[in-house]
N, C-alpha and C. Protein backbone atom coordinates (compact mmCIF):
# COMPACT_ATOMS: atom_id res chain seq x y z
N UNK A 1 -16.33 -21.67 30.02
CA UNK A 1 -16.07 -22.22 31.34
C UNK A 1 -17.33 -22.84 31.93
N UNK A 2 -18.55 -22.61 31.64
CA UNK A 2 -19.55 -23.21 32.09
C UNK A 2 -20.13 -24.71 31.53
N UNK A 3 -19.38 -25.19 30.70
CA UNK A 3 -19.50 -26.70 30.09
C UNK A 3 -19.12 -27.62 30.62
N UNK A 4 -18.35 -27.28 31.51
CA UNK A 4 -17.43 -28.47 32.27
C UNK A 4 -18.37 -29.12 33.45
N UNK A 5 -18.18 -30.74 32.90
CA UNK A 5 -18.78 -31.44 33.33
C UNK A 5 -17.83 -32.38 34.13
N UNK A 6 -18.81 -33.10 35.41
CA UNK A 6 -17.79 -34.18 35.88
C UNK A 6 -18.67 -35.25 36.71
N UNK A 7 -18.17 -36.64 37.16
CA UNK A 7 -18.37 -37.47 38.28
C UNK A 7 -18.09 -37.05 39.40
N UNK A 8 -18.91 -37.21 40.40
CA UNK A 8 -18.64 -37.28 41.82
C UNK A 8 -19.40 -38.13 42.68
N UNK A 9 -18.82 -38.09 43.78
CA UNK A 9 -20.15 -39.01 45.09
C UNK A 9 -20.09 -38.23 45.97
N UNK A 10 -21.96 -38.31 45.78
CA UNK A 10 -22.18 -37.45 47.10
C UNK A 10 -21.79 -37.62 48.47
N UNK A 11 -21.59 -36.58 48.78
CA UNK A 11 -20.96 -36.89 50.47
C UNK A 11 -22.00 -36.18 51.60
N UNK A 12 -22.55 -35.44 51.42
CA UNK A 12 -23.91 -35.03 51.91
C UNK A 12 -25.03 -34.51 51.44
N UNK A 13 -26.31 -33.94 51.66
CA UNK A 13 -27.29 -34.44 51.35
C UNK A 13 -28.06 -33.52 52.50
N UNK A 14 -27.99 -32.90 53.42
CA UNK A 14 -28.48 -32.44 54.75
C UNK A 14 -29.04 -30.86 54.47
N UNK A 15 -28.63 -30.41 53.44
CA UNK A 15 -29.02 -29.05 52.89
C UNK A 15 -30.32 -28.93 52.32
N UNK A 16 -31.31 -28.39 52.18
CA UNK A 16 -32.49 -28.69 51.56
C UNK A 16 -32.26 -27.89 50.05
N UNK A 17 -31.96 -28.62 48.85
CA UNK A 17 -32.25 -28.51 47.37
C UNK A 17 -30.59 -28.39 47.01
N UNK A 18 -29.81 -28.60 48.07
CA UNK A 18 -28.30 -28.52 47.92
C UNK A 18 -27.67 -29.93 48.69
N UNK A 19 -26.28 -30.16 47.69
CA UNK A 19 -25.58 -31.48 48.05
C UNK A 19 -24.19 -30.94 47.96
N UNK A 20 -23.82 -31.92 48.83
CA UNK A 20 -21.92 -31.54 48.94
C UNK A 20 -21.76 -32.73 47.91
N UNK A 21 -20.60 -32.63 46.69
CA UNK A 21 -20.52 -33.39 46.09
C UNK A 21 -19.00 -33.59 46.17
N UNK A 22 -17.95 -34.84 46.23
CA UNK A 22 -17.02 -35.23 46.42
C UNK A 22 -16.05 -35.66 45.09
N UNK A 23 -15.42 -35.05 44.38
CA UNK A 23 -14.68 -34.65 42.75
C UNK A 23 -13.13 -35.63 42.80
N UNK A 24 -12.88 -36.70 42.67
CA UNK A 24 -11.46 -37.06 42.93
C UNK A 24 -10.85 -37.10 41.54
N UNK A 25 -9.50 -36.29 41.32
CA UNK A 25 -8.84 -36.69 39.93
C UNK A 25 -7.40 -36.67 40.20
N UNK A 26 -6.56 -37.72 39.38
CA UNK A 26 -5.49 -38.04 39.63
C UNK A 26 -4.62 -36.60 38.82
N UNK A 27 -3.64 -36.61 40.01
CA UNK A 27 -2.70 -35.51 39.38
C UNK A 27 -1.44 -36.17 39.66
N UNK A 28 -0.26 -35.47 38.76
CA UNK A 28 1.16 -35.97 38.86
C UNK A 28 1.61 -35.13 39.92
N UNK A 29 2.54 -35.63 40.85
CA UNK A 29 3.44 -34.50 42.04
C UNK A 29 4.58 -33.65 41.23
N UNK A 30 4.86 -32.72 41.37
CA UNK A 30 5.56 -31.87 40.96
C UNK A 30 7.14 -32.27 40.48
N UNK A 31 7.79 -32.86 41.98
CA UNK A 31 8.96 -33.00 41.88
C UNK A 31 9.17 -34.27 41.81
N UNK A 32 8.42 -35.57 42.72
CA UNK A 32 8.29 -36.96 42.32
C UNK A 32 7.83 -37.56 41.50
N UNK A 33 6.95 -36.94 40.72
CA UNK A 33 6.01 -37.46 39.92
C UNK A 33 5.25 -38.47 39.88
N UNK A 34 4.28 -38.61 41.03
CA UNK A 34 3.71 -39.97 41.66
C UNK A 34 2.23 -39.53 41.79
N UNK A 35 1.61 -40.41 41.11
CA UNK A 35 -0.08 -39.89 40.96
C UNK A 35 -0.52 -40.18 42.28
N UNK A 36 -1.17 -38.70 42.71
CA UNK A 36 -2.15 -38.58 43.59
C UNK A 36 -3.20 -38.47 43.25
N UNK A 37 -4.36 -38.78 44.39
CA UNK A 37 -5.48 -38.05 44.08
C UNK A 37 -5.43 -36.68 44.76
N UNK A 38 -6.23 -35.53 44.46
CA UNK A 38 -6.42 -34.73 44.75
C UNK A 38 -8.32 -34.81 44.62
N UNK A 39 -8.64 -34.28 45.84
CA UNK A 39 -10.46 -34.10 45.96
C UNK A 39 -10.92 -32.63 46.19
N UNK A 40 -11.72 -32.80 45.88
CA UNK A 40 -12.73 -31.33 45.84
C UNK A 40 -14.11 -31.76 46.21
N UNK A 41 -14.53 -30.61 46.90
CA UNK A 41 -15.87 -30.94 47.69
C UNK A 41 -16.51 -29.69 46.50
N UNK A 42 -17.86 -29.86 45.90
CA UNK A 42 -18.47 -29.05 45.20
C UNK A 42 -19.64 -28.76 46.17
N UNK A 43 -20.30 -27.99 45.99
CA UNK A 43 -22.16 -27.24 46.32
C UNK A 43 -22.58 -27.36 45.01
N UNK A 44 -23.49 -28.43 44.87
CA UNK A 44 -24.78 -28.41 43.96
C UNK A 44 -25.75 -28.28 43.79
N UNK A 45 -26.49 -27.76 42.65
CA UNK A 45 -27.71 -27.40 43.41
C UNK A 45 -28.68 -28.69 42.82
N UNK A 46 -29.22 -28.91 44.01
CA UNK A 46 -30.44 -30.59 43.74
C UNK A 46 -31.82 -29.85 44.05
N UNK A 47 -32.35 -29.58 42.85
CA UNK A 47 -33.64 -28.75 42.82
C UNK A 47 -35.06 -29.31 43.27
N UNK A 48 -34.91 -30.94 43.50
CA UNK A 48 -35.74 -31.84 43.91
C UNK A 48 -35.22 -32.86 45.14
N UNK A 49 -33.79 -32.46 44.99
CA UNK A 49 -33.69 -33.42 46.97
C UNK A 49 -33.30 -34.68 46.54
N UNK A 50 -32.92 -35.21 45.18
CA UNK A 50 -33.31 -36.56 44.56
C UNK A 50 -31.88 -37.53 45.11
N UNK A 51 -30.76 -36.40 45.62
CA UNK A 51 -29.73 -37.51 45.76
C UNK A 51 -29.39 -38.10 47.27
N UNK A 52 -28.99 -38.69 47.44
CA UNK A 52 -28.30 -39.44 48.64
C UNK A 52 -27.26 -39.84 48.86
N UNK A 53 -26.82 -39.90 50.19
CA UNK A 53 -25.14 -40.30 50.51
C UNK A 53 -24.94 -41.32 49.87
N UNK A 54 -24.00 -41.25 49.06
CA UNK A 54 -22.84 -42.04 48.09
C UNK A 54 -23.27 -42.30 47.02
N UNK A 55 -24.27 -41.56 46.53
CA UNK A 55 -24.63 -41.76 45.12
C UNK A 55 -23.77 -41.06 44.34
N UNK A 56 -23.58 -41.64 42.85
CA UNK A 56 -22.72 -41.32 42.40
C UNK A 56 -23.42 -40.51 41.01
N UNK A 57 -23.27 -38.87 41.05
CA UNK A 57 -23.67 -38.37 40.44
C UNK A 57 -22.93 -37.23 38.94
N UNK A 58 -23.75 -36.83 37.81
CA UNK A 58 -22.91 -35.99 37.18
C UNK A 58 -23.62 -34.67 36.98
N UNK A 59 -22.66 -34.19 37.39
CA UNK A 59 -22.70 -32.25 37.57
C UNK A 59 -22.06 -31.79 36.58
N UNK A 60 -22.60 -30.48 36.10
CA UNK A 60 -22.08 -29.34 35.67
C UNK A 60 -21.64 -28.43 35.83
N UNK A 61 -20.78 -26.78 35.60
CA UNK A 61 -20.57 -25.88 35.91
C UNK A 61 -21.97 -24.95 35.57
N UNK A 62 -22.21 -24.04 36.35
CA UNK A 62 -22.82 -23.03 35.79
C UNK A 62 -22.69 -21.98 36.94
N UNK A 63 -23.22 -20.78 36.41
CA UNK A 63 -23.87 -19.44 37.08
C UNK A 63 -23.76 -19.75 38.48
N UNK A 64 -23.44 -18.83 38.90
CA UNK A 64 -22.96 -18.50 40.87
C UNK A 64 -24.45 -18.83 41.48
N UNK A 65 -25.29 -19.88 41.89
CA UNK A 65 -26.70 -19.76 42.19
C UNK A 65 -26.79 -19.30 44.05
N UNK A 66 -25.32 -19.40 44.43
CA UNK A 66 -25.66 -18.75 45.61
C UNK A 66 -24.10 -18.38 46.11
N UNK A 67 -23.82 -18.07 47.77
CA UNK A 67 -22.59 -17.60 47.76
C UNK A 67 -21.14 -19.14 47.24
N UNK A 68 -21.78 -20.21 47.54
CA UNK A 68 -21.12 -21.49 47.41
C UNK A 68 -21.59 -22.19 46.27
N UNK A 69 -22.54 -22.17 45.91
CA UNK A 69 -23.09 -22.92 44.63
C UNK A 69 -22.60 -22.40 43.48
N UNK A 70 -22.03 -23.86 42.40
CA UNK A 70 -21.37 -23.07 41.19
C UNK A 70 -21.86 -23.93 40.29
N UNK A 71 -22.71 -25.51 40.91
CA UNK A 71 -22.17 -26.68 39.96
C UNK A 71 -24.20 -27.26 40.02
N UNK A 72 -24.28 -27.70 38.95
CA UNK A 72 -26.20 -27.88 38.66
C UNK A 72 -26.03 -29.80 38.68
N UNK A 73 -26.67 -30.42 39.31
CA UNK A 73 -26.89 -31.62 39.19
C UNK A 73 -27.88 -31.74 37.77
N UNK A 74 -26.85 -32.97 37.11
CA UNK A 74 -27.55 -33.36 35.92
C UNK A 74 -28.31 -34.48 35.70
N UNK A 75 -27.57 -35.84 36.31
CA UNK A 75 -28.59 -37.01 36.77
C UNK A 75 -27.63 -37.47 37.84
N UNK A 76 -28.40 -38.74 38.52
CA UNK A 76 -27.58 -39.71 39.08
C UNK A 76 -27.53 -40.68 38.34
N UNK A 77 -25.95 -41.41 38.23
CA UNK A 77 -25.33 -42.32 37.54
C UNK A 77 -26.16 -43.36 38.29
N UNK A 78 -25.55 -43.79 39.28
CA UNK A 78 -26.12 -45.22 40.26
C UNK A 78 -26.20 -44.51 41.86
């Protein structure tokens, strides 16, 4: 469970060594079957401060690094 990797854009940035990161993936509806998105806000941990609003970055899963943090910034894409 800790391999899982993904895209997101940052959505904040205001935390010092932590980013809210913004996860969108299309899912089918249950009974209509009409692709939505569904989003997820992650806590990452940015060990150097390096990202900024709307950068578009890729994270990992790992180790609980705090009560909200689950996910390790790996680089920024653009």
């Amino acid at each position: 469970m800790h391999n899982r990797e993904t895209l997101g854009i940052v959505i904040s940035n205001k935390m010092n060594k932590t980013a809210v990161v913004s996860v969108k993936k299309p899912i089918s509806h249950k009974k209509y079957r009409k692709i939505i998105l569904k989003t997820n806000k992650y806590y990452v941990h940015d060990p150097l401060n390096t990202c900024n609003v709307g950068d578009v970055v890729r994270i990992k899963e790992t180790r609980p690094l705090s009560k909200n943090k689950r996910w390790q910034l790996i680089d920024l894409v653009k």
